[in-house]
N, C-alpha and C. Protein backbone atom coordinates (compact mmCIF):
# COMPACT_ATOMS: atom_id res chain seq x y z
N UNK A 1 23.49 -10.32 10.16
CA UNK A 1 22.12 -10.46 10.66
C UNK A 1 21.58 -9.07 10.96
N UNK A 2 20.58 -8.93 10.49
CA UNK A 2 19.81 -7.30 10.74
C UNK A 2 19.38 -7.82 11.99
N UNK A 3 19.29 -6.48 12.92
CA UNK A 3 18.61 -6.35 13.92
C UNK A 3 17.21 -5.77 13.98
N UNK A 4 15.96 -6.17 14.31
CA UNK A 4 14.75 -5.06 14.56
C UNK A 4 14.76 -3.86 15.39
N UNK A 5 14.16 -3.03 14.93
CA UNK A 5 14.04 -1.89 15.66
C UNK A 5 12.98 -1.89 16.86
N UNK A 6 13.16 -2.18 18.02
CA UNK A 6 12.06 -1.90 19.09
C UNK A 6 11.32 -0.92 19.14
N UNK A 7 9.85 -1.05 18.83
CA UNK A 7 8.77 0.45 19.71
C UNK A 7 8.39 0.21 20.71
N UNK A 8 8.55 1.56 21.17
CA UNK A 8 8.08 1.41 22.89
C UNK A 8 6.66 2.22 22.98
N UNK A 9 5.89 1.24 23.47
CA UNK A 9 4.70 2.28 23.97
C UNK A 9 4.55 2.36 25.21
N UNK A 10 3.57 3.37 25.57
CA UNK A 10 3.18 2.94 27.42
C UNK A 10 3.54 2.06 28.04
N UNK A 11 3.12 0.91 27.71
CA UNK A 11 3.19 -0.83 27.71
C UNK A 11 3.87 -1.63 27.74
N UNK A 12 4.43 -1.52 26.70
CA UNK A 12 5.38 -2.41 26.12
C UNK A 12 6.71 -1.88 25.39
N UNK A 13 7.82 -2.89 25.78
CA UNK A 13 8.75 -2.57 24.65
C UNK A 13 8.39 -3.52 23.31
N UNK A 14 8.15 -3.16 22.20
CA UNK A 14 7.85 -4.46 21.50
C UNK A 14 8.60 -4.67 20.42
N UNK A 15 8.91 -5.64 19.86
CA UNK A 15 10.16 -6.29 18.74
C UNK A 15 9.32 -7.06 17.35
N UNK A 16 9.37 -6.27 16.70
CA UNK A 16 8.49 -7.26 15.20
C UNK A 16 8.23 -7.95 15.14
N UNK A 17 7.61 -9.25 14.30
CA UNK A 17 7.97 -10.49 14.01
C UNK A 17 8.17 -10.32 13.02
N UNK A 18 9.60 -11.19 11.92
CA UNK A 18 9.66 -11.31 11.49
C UNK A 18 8.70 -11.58 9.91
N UNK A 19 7.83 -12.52 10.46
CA UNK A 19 7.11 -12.52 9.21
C UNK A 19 5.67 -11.40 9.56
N UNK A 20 5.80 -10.53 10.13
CA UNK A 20 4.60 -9.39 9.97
C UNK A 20 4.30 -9.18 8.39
N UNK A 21 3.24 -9.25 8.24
CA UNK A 21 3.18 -8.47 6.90
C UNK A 21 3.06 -6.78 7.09
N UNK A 22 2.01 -6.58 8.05
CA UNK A 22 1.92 -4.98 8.44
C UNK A 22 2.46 -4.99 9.88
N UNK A 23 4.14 -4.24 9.99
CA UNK A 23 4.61 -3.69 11.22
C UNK A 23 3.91 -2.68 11.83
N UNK A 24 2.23 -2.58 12.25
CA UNK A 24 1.62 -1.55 12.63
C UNK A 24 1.13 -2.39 13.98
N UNK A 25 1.45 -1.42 15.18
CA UNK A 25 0.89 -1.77 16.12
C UNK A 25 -0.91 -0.93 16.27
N UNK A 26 -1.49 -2.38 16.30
CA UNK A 26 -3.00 -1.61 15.80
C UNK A 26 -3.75 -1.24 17.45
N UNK A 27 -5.03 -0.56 17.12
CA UNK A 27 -5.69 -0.78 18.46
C UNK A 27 -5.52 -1.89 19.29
N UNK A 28 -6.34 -2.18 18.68
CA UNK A 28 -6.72 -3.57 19.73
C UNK A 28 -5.65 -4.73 20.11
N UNK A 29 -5.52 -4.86 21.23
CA UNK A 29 -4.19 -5.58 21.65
C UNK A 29 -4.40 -6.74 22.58
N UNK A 30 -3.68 -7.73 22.50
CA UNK A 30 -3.77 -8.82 23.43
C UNK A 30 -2.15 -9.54 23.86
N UNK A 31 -2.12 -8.95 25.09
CA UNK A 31 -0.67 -9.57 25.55
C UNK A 31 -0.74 -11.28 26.23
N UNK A 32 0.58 -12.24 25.97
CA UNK A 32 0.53 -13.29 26.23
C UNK A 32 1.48 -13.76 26.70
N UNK A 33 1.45 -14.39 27.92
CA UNK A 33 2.68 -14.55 28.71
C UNK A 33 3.80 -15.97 28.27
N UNK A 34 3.89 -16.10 27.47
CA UNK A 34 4.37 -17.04 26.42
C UNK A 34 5.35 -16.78 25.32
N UNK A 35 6.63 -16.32 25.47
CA UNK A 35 7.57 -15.60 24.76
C UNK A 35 7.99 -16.62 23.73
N UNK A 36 8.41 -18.07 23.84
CA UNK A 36 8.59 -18.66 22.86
C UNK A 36 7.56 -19.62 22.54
N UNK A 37 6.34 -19.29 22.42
CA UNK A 37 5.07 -20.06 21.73
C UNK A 37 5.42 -19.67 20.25
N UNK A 38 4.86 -20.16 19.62
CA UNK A 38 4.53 -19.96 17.66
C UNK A 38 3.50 -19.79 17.85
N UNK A 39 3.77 -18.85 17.22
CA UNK A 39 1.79 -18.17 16.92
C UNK A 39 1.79 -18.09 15.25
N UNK A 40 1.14 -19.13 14.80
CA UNK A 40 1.06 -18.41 13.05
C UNK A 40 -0.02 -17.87 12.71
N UNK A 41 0.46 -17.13 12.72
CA UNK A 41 -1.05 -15.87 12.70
C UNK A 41 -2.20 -15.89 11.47
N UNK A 42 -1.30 -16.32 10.44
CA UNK A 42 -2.24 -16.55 9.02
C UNK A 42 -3.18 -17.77 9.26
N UNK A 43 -3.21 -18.77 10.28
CA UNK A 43 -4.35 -20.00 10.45
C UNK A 43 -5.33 -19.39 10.93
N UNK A 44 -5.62 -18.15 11.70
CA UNK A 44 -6.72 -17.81 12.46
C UNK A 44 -7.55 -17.08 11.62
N UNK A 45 -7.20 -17.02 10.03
CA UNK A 45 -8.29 -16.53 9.18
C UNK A 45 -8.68 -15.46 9.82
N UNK A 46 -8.41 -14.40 10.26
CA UNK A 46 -8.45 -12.56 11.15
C UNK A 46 -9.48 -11.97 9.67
N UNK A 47 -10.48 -11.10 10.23
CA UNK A 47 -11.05 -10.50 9.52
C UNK A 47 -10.25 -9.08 8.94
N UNK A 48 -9.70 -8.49 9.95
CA UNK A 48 -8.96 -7.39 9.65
C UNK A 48 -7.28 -7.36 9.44
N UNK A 49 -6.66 -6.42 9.34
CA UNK A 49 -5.08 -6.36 9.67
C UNK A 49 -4.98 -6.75 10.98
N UNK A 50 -3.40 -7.82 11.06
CA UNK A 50 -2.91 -8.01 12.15
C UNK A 50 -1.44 -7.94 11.99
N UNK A 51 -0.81 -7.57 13.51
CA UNK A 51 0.56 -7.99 13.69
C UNK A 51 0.91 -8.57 14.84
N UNK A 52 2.00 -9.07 15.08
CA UNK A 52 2.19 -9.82 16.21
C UNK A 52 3.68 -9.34 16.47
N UNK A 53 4.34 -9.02 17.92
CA UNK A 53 5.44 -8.55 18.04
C UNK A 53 5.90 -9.44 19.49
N UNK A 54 7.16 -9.83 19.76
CA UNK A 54 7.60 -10.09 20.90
C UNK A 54 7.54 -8.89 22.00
N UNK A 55 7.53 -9.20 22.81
CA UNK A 55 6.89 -8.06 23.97
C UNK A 55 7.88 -8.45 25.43
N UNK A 56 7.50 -6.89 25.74
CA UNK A 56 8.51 -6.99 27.29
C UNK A 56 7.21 -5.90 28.18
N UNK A 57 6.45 -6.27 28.84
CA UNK A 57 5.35 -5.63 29.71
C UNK A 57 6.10 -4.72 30.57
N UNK A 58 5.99 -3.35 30.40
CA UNK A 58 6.39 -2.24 31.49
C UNK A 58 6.41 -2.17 32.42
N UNK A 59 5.11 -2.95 32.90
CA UNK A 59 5.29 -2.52 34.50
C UNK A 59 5.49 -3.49 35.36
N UNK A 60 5.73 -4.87 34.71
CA UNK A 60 6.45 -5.68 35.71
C UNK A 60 7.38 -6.25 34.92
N UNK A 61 7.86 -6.33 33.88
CA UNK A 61 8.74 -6.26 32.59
C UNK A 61 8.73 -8.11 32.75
N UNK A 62 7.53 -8.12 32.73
CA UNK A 62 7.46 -9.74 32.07
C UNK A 62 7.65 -9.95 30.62
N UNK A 63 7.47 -11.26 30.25
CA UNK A 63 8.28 -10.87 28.72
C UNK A 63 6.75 -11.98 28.17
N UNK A 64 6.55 -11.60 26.68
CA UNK A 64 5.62 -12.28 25.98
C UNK A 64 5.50 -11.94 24.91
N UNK A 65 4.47 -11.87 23.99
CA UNK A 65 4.20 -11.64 23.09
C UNK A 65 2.92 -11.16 22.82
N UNK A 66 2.72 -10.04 21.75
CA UNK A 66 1.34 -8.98 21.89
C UNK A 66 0.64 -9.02 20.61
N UNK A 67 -0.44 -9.63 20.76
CA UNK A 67 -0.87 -9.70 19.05
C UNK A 67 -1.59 -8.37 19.12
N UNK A 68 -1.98 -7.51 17.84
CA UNK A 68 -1.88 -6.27 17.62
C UNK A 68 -3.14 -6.57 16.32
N UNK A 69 -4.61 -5.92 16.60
CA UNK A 69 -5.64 -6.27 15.29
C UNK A 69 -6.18 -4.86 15.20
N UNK A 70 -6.91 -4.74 13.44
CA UNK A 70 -7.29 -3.50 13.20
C UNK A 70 -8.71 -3.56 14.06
N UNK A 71 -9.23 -5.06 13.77
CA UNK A 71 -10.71 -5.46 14.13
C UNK A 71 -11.27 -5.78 15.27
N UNK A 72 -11.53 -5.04 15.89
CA UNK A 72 -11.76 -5.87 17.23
C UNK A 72 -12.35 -7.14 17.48
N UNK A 73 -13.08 -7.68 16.66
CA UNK A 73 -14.05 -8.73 16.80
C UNK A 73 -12.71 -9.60 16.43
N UNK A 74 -11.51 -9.59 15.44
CA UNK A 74 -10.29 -10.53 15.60
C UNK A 74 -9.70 -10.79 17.04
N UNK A 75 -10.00 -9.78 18.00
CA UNK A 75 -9.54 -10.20 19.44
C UNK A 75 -10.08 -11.40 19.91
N UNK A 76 -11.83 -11.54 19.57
CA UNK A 76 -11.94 -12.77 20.40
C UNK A 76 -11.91 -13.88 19.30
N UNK A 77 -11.76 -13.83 18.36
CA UNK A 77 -11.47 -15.02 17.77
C UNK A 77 -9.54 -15.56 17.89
N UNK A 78 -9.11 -14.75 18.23
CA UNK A 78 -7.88 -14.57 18.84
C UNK A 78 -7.39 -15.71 20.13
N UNK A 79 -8.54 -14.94 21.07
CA UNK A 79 -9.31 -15.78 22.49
C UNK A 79 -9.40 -17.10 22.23
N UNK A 80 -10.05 -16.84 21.62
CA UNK A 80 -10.99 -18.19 21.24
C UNK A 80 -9.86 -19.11 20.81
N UNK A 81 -9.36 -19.30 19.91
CA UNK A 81 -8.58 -20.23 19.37
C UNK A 81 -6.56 -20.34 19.45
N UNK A 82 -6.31 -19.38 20.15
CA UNK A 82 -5.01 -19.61 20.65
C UNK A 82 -5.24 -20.44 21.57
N UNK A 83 -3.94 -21.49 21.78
CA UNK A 83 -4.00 -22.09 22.68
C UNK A 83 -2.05 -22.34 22.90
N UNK A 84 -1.55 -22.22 23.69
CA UNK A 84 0.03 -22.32 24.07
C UNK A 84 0.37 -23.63 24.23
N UNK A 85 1.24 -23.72 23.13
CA UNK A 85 1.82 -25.25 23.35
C UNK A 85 2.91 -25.52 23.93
């Protein structure tokens, strides 16, 4: 089993997802306190590049997951239509 490589930013420690197409952590970011939700990222029809990585928050090292867009206007459609099951 390969392991992912963690990046750490300011923020976050963060862990790939597997099915990323682009491993780029982009501007615009939205953390979610929901570590084992499914997020399939390809239903939200995103105008721009996205990625999505498992996440560990720095400064209180809560754990979640950080969706990552080139577009900002994908943030609130992001908003908008995630919902945690």
């Amino acid at each position: 089993m390969a392991t992912a490589k963690s990046i750490d930013t300011l923020d976050y420690k963060l862990f790939p997802s597997p099915r990323n197409v682009h491993r780029i952590v982009f501007e615009h970011q939205v953390f979610v306190p929901y570590p084992y939700a499914l997020i399939v990222m390809d239903e939200f029809y995103f105008k721009g590049r996205y990625s999505l990585f498992s996440a560990c928050r720095m400064s209180d090292g809560k754990m979640g997951q950080v969706a990552t867009f080139e577009d900002a206007a994908d943030v609130e459609i992001f908003n908008t239509k995630f919902v945690p099951d």
